[in-house]
N, C-alpha and C. Protein backbone atom coordinates (compact mmCIF):
# COMPACT_ATOMS: atom_id res chain seq x y z
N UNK A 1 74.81 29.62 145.09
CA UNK A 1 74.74 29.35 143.67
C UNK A 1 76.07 28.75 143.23
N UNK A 2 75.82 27.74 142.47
CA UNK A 2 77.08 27.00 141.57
C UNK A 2 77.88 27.68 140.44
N UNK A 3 78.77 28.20 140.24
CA UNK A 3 79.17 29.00 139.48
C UNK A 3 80.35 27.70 138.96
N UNK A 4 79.87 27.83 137.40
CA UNK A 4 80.12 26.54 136.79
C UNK A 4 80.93 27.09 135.38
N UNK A 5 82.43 27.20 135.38
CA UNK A 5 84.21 28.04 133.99
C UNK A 5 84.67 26.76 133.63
N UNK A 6 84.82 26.86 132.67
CA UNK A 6 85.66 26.28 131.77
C UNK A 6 85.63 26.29 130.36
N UNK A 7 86.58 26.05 129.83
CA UNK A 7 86.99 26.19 128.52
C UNK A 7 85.90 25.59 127.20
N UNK A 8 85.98 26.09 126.22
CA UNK A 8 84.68 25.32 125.33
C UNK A 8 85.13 23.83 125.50
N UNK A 9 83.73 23.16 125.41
CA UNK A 9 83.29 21.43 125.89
C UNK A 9 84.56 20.92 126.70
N UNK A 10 84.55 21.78 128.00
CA UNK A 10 85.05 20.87 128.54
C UNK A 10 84.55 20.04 129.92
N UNK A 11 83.07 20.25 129.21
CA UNK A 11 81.97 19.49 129.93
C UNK A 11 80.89 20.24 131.32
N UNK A 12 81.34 21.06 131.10
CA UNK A 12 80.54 22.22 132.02
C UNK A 12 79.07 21.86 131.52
N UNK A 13 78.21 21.71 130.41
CA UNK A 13 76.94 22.26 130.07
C UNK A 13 76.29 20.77 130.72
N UNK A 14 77.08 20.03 130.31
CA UNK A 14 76.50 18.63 130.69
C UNK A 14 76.62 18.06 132.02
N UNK A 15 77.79 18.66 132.88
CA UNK A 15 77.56 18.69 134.39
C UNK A 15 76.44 18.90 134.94
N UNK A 16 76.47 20.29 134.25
CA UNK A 16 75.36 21.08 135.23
C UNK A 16 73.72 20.61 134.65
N UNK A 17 73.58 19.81 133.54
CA UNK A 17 72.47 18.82 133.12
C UNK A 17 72.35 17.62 134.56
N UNK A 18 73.66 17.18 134.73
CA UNK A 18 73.53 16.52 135.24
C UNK A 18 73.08 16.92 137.12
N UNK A 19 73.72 17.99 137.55
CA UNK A 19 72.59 18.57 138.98
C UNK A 19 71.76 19.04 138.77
N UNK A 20 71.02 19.24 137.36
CA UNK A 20 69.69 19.89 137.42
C UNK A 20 68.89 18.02 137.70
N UNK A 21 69.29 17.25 137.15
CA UNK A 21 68.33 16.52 137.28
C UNK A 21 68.85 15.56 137.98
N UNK A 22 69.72 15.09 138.85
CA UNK A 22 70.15 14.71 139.80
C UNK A 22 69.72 14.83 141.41
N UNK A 23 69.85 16.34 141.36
CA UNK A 23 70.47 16.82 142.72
C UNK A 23 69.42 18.02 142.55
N UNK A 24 68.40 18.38 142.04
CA UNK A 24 67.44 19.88 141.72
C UNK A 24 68.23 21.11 141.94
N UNK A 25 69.11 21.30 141.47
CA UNK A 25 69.57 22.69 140.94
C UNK A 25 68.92 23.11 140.14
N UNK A 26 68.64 24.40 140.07
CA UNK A 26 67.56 25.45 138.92
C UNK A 26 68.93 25.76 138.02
N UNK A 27 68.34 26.14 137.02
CA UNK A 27 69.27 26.58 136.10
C UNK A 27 68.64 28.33 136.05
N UNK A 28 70.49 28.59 135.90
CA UNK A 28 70.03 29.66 136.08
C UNK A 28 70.70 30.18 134.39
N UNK A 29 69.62 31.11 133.59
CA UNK A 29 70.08 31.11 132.16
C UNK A 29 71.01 32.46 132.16
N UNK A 30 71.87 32.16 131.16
CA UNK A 30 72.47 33.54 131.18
C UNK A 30 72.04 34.27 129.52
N UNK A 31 72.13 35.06 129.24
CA UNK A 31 72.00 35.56 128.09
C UNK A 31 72.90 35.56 126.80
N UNK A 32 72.90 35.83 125.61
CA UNK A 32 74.09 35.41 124.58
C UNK A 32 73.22 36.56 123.48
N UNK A 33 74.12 36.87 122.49
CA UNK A 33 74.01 37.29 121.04
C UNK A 33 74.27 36.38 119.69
N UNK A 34 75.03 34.98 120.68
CA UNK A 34 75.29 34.51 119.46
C UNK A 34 74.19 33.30 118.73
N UNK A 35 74.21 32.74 117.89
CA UNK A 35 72.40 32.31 117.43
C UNK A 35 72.83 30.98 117.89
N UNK A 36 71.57 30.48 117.65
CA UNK A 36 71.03 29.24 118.49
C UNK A 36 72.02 28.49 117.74
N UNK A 37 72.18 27.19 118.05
CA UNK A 37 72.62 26.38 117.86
C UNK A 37 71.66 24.87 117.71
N UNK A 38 71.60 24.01 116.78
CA UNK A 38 70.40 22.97 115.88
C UNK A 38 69.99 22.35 117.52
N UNK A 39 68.71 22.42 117.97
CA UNK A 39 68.28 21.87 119.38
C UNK A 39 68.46 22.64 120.70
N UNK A 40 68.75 23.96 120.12
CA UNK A 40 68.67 24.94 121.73
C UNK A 40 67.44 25.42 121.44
N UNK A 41 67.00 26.26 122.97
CA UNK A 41 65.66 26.94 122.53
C UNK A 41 65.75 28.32 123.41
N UNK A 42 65.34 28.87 122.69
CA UNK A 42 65.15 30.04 123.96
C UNK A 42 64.70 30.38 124.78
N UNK A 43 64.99 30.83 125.76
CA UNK A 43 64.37 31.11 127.15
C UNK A 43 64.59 29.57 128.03
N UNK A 44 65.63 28.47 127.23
CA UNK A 44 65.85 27.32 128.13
C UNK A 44 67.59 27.03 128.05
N UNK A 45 68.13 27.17 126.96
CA UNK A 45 69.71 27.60 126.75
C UNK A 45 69.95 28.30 127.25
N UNK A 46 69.68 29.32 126.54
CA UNK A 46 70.06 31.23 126.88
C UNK A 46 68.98 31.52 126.30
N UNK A 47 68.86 33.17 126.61
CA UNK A 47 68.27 34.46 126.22
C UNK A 47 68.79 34.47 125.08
N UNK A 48 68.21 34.53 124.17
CA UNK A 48 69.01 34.90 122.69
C UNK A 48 68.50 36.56 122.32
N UNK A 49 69.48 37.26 122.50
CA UNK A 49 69.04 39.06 121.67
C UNK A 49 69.73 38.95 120.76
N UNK A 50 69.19 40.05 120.12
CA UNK A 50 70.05 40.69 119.02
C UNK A 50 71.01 41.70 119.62
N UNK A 51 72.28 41.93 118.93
CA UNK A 51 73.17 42.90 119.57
C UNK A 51 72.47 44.23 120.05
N UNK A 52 71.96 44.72 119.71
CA UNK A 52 70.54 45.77 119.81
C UNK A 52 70.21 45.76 120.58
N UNK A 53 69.35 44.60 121.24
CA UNK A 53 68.67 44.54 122.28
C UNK A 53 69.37 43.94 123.59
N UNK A 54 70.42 43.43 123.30
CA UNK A 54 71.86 43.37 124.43
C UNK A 54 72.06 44.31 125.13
N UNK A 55 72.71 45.52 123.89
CA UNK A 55 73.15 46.26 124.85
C UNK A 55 71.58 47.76 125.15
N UNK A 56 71.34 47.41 124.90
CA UNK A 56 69.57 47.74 125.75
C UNK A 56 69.92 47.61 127.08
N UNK A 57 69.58 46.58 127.22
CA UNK A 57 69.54 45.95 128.54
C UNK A 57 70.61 46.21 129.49
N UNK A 58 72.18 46.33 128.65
CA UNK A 58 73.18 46.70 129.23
C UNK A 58 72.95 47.90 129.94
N UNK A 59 72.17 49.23 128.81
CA UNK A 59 72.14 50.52 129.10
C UNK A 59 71.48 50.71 130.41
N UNK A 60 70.33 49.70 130.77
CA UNK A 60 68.99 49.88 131.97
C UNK A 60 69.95 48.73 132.99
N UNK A 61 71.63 48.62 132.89
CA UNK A 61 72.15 48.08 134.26
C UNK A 61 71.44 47.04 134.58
N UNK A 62 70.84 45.82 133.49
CA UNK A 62 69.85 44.55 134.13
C UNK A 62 70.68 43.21 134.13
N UNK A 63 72.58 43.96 133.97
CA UNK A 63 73.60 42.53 134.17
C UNK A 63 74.42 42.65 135.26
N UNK A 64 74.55 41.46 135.97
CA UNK A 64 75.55 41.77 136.63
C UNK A 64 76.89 41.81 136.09
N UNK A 65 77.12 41.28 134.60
CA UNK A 65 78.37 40.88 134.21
C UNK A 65 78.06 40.45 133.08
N UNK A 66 78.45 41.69 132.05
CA UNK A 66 79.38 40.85 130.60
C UNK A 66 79.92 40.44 130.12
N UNK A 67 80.47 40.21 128.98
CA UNK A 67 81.49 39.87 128.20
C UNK A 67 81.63 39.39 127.23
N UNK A 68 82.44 39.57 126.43
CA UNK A 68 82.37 39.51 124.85
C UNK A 68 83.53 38.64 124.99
N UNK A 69 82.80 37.28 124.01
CA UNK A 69 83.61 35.76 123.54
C UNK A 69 83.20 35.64 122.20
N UNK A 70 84.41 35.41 121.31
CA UNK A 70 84.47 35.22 120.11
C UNK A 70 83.42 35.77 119.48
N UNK A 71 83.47 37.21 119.68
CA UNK A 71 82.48 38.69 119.02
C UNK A 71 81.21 38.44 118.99
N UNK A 72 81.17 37.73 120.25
CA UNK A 72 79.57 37.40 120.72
C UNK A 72 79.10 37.97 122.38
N UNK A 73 78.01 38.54 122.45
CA UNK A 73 77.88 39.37 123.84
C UNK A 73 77.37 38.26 124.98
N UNK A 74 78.12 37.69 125.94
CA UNK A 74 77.29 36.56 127.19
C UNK A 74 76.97 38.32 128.19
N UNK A 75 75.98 37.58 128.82
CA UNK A 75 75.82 38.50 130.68
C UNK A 75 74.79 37.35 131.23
N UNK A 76 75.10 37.91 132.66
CA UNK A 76 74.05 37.18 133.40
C UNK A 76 73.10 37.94 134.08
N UNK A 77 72.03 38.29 133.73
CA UNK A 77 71.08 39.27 134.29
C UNK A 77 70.52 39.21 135.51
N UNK A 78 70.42 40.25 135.65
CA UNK A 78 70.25 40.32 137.59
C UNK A 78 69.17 39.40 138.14
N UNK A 79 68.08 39.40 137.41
CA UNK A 79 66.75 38.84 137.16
C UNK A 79 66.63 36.99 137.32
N UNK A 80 68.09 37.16 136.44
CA UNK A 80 68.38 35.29 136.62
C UNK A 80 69.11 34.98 137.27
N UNK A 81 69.68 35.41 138.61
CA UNK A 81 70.29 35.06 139.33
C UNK A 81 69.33 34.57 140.46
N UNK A 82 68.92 32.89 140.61
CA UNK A 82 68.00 32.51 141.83
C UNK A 82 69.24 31.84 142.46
N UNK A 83 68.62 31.41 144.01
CA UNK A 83 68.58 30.80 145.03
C UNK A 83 69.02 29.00 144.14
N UNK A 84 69.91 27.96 145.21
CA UNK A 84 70.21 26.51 144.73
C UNK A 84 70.20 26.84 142.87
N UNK A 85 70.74 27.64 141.95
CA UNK A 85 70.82 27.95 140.74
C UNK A 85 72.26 27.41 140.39
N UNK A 86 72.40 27.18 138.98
CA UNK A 86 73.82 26.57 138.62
C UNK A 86 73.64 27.67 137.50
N UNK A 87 75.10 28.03 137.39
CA UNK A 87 75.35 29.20 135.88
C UNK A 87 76.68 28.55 135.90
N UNK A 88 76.44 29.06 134.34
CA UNK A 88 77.73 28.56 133.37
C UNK A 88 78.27 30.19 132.85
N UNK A 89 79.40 30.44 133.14
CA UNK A 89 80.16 31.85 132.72
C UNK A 89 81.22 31.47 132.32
N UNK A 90 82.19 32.53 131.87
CA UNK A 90 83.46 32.38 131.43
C UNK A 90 83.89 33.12 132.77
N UNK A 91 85.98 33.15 132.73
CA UNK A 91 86.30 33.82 133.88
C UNK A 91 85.75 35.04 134.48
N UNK A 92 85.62 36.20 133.76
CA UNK A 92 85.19 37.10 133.81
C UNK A 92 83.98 37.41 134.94
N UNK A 93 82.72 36.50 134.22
CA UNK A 93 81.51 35.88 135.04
C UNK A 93 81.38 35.44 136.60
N UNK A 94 82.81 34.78 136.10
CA UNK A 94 82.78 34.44 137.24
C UNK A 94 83.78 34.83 138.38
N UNK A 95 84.40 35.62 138.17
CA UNK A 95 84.90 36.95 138.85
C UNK A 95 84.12 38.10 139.13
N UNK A 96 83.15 38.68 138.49
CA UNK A 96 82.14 39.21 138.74
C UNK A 96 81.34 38.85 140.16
N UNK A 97 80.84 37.86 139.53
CA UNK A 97 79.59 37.13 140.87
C UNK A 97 80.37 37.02 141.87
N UNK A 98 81.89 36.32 141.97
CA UNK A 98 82.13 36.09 142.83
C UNK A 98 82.72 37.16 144.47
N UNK A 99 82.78 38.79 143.59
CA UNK A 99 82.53 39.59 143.98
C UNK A 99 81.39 40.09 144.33
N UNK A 100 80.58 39.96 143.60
CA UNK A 100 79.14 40.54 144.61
C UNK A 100 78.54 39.76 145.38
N UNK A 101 78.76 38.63 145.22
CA UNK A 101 78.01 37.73 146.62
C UNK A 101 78.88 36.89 147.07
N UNK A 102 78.58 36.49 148.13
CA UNK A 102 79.59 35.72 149.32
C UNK A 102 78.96 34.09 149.33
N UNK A 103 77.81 34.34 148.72
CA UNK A 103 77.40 32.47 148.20
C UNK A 103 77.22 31.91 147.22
N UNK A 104 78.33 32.23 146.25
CA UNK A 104 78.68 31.44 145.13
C UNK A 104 79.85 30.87 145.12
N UNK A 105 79.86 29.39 144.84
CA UNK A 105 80.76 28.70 144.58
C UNK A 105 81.54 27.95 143.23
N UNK A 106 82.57 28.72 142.88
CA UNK A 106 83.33 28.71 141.75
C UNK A 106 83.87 27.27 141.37
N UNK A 107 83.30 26.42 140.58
CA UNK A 107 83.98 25.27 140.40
C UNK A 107 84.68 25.67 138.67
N UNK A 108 85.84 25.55 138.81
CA UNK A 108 86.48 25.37 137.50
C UNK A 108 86.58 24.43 136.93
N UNK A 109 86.05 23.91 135.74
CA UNK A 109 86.08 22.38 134.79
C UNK A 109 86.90 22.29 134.15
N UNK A 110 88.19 21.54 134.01
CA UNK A 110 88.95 21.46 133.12
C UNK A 110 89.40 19.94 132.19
N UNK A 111 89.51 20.54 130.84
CA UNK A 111 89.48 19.14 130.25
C UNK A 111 90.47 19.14 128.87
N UNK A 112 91.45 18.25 128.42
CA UNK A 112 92.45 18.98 127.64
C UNK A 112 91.93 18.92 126.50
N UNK A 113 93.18 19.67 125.85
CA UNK A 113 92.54 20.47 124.54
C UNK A 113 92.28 19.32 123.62
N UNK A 114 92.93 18.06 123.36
CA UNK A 114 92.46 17.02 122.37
C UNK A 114 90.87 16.52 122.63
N UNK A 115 90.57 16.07 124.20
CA UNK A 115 89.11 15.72 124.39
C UNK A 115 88.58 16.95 123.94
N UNK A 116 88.60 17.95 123.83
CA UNK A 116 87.82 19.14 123.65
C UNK A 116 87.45 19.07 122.54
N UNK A 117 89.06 19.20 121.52
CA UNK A 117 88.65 19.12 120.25
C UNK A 117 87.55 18.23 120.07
N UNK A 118 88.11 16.46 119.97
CA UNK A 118 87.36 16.03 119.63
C UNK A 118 85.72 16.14 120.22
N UNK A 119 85.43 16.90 121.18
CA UNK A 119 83.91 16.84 121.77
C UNK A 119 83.14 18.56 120.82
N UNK A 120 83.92 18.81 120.50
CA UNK A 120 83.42 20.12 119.55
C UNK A 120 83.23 19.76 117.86
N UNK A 121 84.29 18.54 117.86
CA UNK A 121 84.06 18.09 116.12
C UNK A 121 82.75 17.04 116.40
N UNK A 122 82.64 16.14 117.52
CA UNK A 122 81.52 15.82 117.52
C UNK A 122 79.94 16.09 117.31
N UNK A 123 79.76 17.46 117.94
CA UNK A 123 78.68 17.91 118.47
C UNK A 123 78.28 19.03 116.96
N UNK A 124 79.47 18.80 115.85
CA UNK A 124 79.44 19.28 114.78
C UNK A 124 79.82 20.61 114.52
N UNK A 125 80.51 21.44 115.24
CA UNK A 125 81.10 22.67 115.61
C UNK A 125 82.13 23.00 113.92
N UNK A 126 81.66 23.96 113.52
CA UNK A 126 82.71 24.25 111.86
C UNK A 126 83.96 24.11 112.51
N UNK A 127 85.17 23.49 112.17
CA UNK A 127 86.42 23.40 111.96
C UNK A 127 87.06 24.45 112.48
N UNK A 128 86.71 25.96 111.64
CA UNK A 128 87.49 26.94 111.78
C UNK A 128 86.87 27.58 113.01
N UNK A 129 85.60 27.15 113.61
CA UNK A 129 85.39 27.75 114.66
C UNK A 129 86.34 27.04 115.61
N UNK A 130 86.65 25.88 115.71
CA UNK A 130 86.81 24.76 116.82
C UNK A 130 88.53 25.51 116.99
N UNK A 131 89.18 25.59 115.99
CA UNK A 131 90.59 25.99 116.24
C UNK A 131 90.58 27.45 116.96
N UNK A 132 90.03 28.38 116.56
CA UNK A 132 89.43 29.68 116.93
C UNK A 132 89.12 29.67 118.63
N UNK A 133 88.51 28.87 118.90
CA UNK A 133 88.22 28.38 120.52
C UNK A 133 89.21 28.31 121.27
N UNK A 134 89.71 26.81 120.74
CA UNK A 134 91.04 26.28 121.08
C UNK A 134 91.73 27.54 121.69
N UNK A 135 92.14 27.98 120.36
CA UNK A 135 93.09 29.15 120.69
C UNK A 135 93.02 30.27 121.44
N UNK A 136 91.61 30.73 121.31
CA UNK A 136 91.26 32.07 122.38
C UNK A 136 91.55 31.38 123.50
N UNK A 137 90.54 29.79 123.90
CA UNK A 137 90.54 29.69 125.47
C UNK A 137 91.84 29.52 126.41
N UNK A 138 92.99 29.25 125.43
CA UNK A 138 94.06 29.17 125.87
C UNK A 138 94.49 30.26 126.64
N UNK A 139 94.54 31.18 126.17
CA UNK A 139 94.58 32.80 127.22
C UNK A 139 93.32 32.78 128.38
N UNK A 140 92.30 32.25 128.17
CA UNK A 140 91.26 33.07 128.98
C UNK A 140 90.77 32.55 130.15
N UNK A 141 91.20 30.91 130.13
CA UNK A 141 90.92 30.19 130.84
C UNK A 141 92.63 29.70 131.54
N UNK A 142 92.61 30.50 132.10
CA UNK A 142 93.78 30.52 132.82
C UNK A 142 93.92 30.44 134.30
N UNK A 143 94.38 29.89 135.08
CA UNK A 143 93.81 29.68 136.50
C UNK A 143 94.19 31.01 136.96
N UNK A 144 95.97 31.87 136.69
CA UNK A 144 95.65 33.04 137.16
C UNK A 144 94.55 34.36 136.94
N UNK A 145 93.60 33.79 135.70
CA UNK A 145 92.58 34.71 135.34
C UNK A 145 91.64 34.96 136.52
N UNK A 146 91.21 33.75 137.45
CA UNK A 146 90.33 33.71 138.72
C UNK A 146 90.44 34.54 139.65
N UNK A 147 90.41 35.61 140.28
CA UNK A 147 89.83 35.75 141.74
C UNK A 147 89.75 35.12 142.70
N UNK A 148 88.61 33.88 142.53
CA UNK A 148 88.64 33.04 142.85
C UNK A 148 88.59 31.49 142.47
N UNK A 149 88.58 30.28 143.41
CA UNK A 149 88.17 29.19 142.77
C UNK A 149 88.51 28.12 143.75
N UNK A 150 86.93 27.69 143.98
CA UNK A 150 86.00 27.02 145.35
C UNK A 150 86.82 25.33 144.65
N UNK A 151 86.48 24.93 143.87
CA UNK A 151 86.88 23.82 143.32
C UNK A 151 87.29 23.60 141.88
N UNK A 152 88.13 22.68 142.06
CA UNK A 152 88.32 22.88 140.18
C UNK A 152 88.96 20.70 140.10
N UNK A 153 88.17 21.18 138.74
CA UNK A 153 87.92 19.52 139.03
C UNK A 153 88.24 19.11 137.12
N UNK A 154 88.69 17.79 136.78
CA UNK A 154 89.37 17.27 135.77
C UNK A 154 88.44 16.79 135.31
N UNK A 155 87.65 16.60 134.28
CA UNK A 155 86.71 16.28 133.56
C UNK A 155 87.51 15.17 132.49
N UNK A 156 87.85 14.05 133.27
CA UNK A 156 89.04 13.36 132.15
C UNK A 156 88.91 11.70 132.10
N UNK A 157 88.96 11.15 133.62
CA UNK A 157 89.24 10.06 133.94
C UNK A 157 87.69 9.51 134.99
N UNK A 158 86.85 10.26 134.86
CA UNK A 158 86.09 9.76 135.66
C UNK A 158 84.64 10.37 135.14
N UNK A 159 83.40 10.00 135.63
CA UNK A 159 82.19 9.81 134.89
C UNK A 159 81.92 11.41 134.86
N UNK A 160 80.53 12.14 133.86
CA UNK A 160 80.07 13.09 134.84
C UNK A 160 79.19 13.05 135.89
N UNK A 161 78.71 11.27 136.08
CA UNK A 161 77.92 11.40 137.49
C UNK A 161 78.66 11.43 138.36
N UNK A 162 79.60 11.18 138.21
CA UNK A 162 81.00 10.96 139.70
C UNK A 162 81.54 12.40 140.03
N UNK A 163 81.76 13.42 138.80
CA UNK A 163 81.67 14.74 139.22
C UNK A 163 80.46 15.26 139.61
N UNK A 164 79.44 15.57 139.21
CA UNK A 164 78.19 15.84 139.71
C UNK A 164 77.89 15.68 141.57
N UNK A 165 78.50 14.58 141.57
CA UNK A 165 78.18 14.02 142.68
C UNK A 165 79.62 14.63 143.49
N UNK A 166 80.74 14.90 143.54
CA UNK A 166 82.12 15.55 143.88
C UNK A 166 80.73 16.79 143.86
N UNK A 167 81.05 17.44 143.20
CA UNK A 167 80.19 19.30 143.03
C UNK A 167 79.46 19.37 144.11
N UNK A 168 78.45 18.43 144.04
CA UNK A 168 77.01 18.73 144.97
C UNK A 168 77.59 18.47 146.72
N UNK A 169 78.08 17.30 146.65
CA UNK A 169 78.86 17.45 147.78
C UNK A 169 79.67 18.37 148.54
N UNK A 170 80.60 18.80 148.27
CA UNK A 170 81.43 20.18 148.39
C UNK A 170 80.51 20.85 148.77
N UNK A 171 80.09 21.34 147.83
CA UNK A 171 79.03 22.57 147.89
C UNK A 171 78.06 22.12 148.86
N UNK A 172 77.38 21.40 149.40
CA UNK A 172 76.47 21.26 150.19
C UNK A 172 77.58 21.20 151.39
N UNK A 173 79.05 20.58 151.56
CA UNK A 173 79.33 20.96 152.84
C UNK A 173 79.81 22.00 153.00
N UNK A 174 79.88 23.38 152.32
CA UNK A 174 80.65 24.24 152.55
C UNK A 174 79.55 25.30 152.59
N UNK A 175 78.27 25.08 152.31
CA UNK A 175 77.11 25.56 152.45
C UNK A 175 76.55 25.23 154.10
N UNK A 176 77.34 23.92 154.61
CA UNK A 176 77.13 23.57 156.24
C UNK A 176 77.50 24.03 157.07
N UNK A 177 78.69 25.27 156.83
CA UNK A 177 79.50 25.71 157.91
C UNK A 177 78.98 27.03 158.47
């Protein structure tokens, strides 16, 4: 499985768009509390609960891994973890997985904070959220935050089919050995 960190838009969601329909990676969904956003849907974004029914689920042990981002609950449920699957986590996530299984591969996305901004004022993100981001991901997305990390790749100077295609590669040869 593709285990797919990085900082808000710094192009992770649209990578991994791009090996789902590239290269047939399944997506694998993770869950959230925080509400949809104009053109997500549920059960194809994320799981959308209510805090309620989050930590439900928490109580019956059905995550491998939580975590609370900007007072919103992510996990990735045991249930959605398939086989050739791509997930999108924060460090945490992906320190998690990368402890319980021995075939996930950690690609870290990184992209600086001005493209960010501007790809969060684009996509129409409130202002005061976008600085709020900024600022948390600065702590969280930290390379010493990792455990581990299979690849980590610049989302800056080059296409996302040209990364897509870097990802799938790697990963298919390191899946050869």
């Amino acid at each position: 499985m593709i285990v797919l960190v990085g900082a808000s838009a710094s192009g992770k969601t649209e990578l991994a768009k791009l090996l789902y329909r590239d290269y047939g990676y399944k997506k694998c969904i993770t869950t959230t509390t925080r509400p949809m956003r104009q053109n997500e849907v549920d059960g194809i974004d994320y799981h959308f609960l209510s805090e309620e029914a989050f930590k439900d689920k928490m109580a019956m042990d059905a995550f491998y891994e939580v975590t609370e981002y900007a007072n919103r609950y992510y996990g990735i449920q045991k249930q959605d973890v398939i086989e050739n699957g791509v997930v999108i986590v924060d460090p945490n996530g992906a320190n998690a997985l990368a402890d319980h299984a021995s075939d996930v591969y950690v690609v870290f996305v990184e992209a600086s904070e001005a493209l960010r901004r501007a790809r969060m004022e684009l996509r129409g993100d409130p202002k005061d959220q976008i600085e709020k981001r900024i600022l948390g991901d600065r702590s969280v997305f930290q390379l010493k935050q990792f455990h581990r990390i299979d690849l980590h790749i610049y989302n800056e100077e080059v296409t996302l089919s040209e990364l897509a295609s870097w990802v799938h590669s790697h990963y298919q040869k390191r899946h050869q050995k």
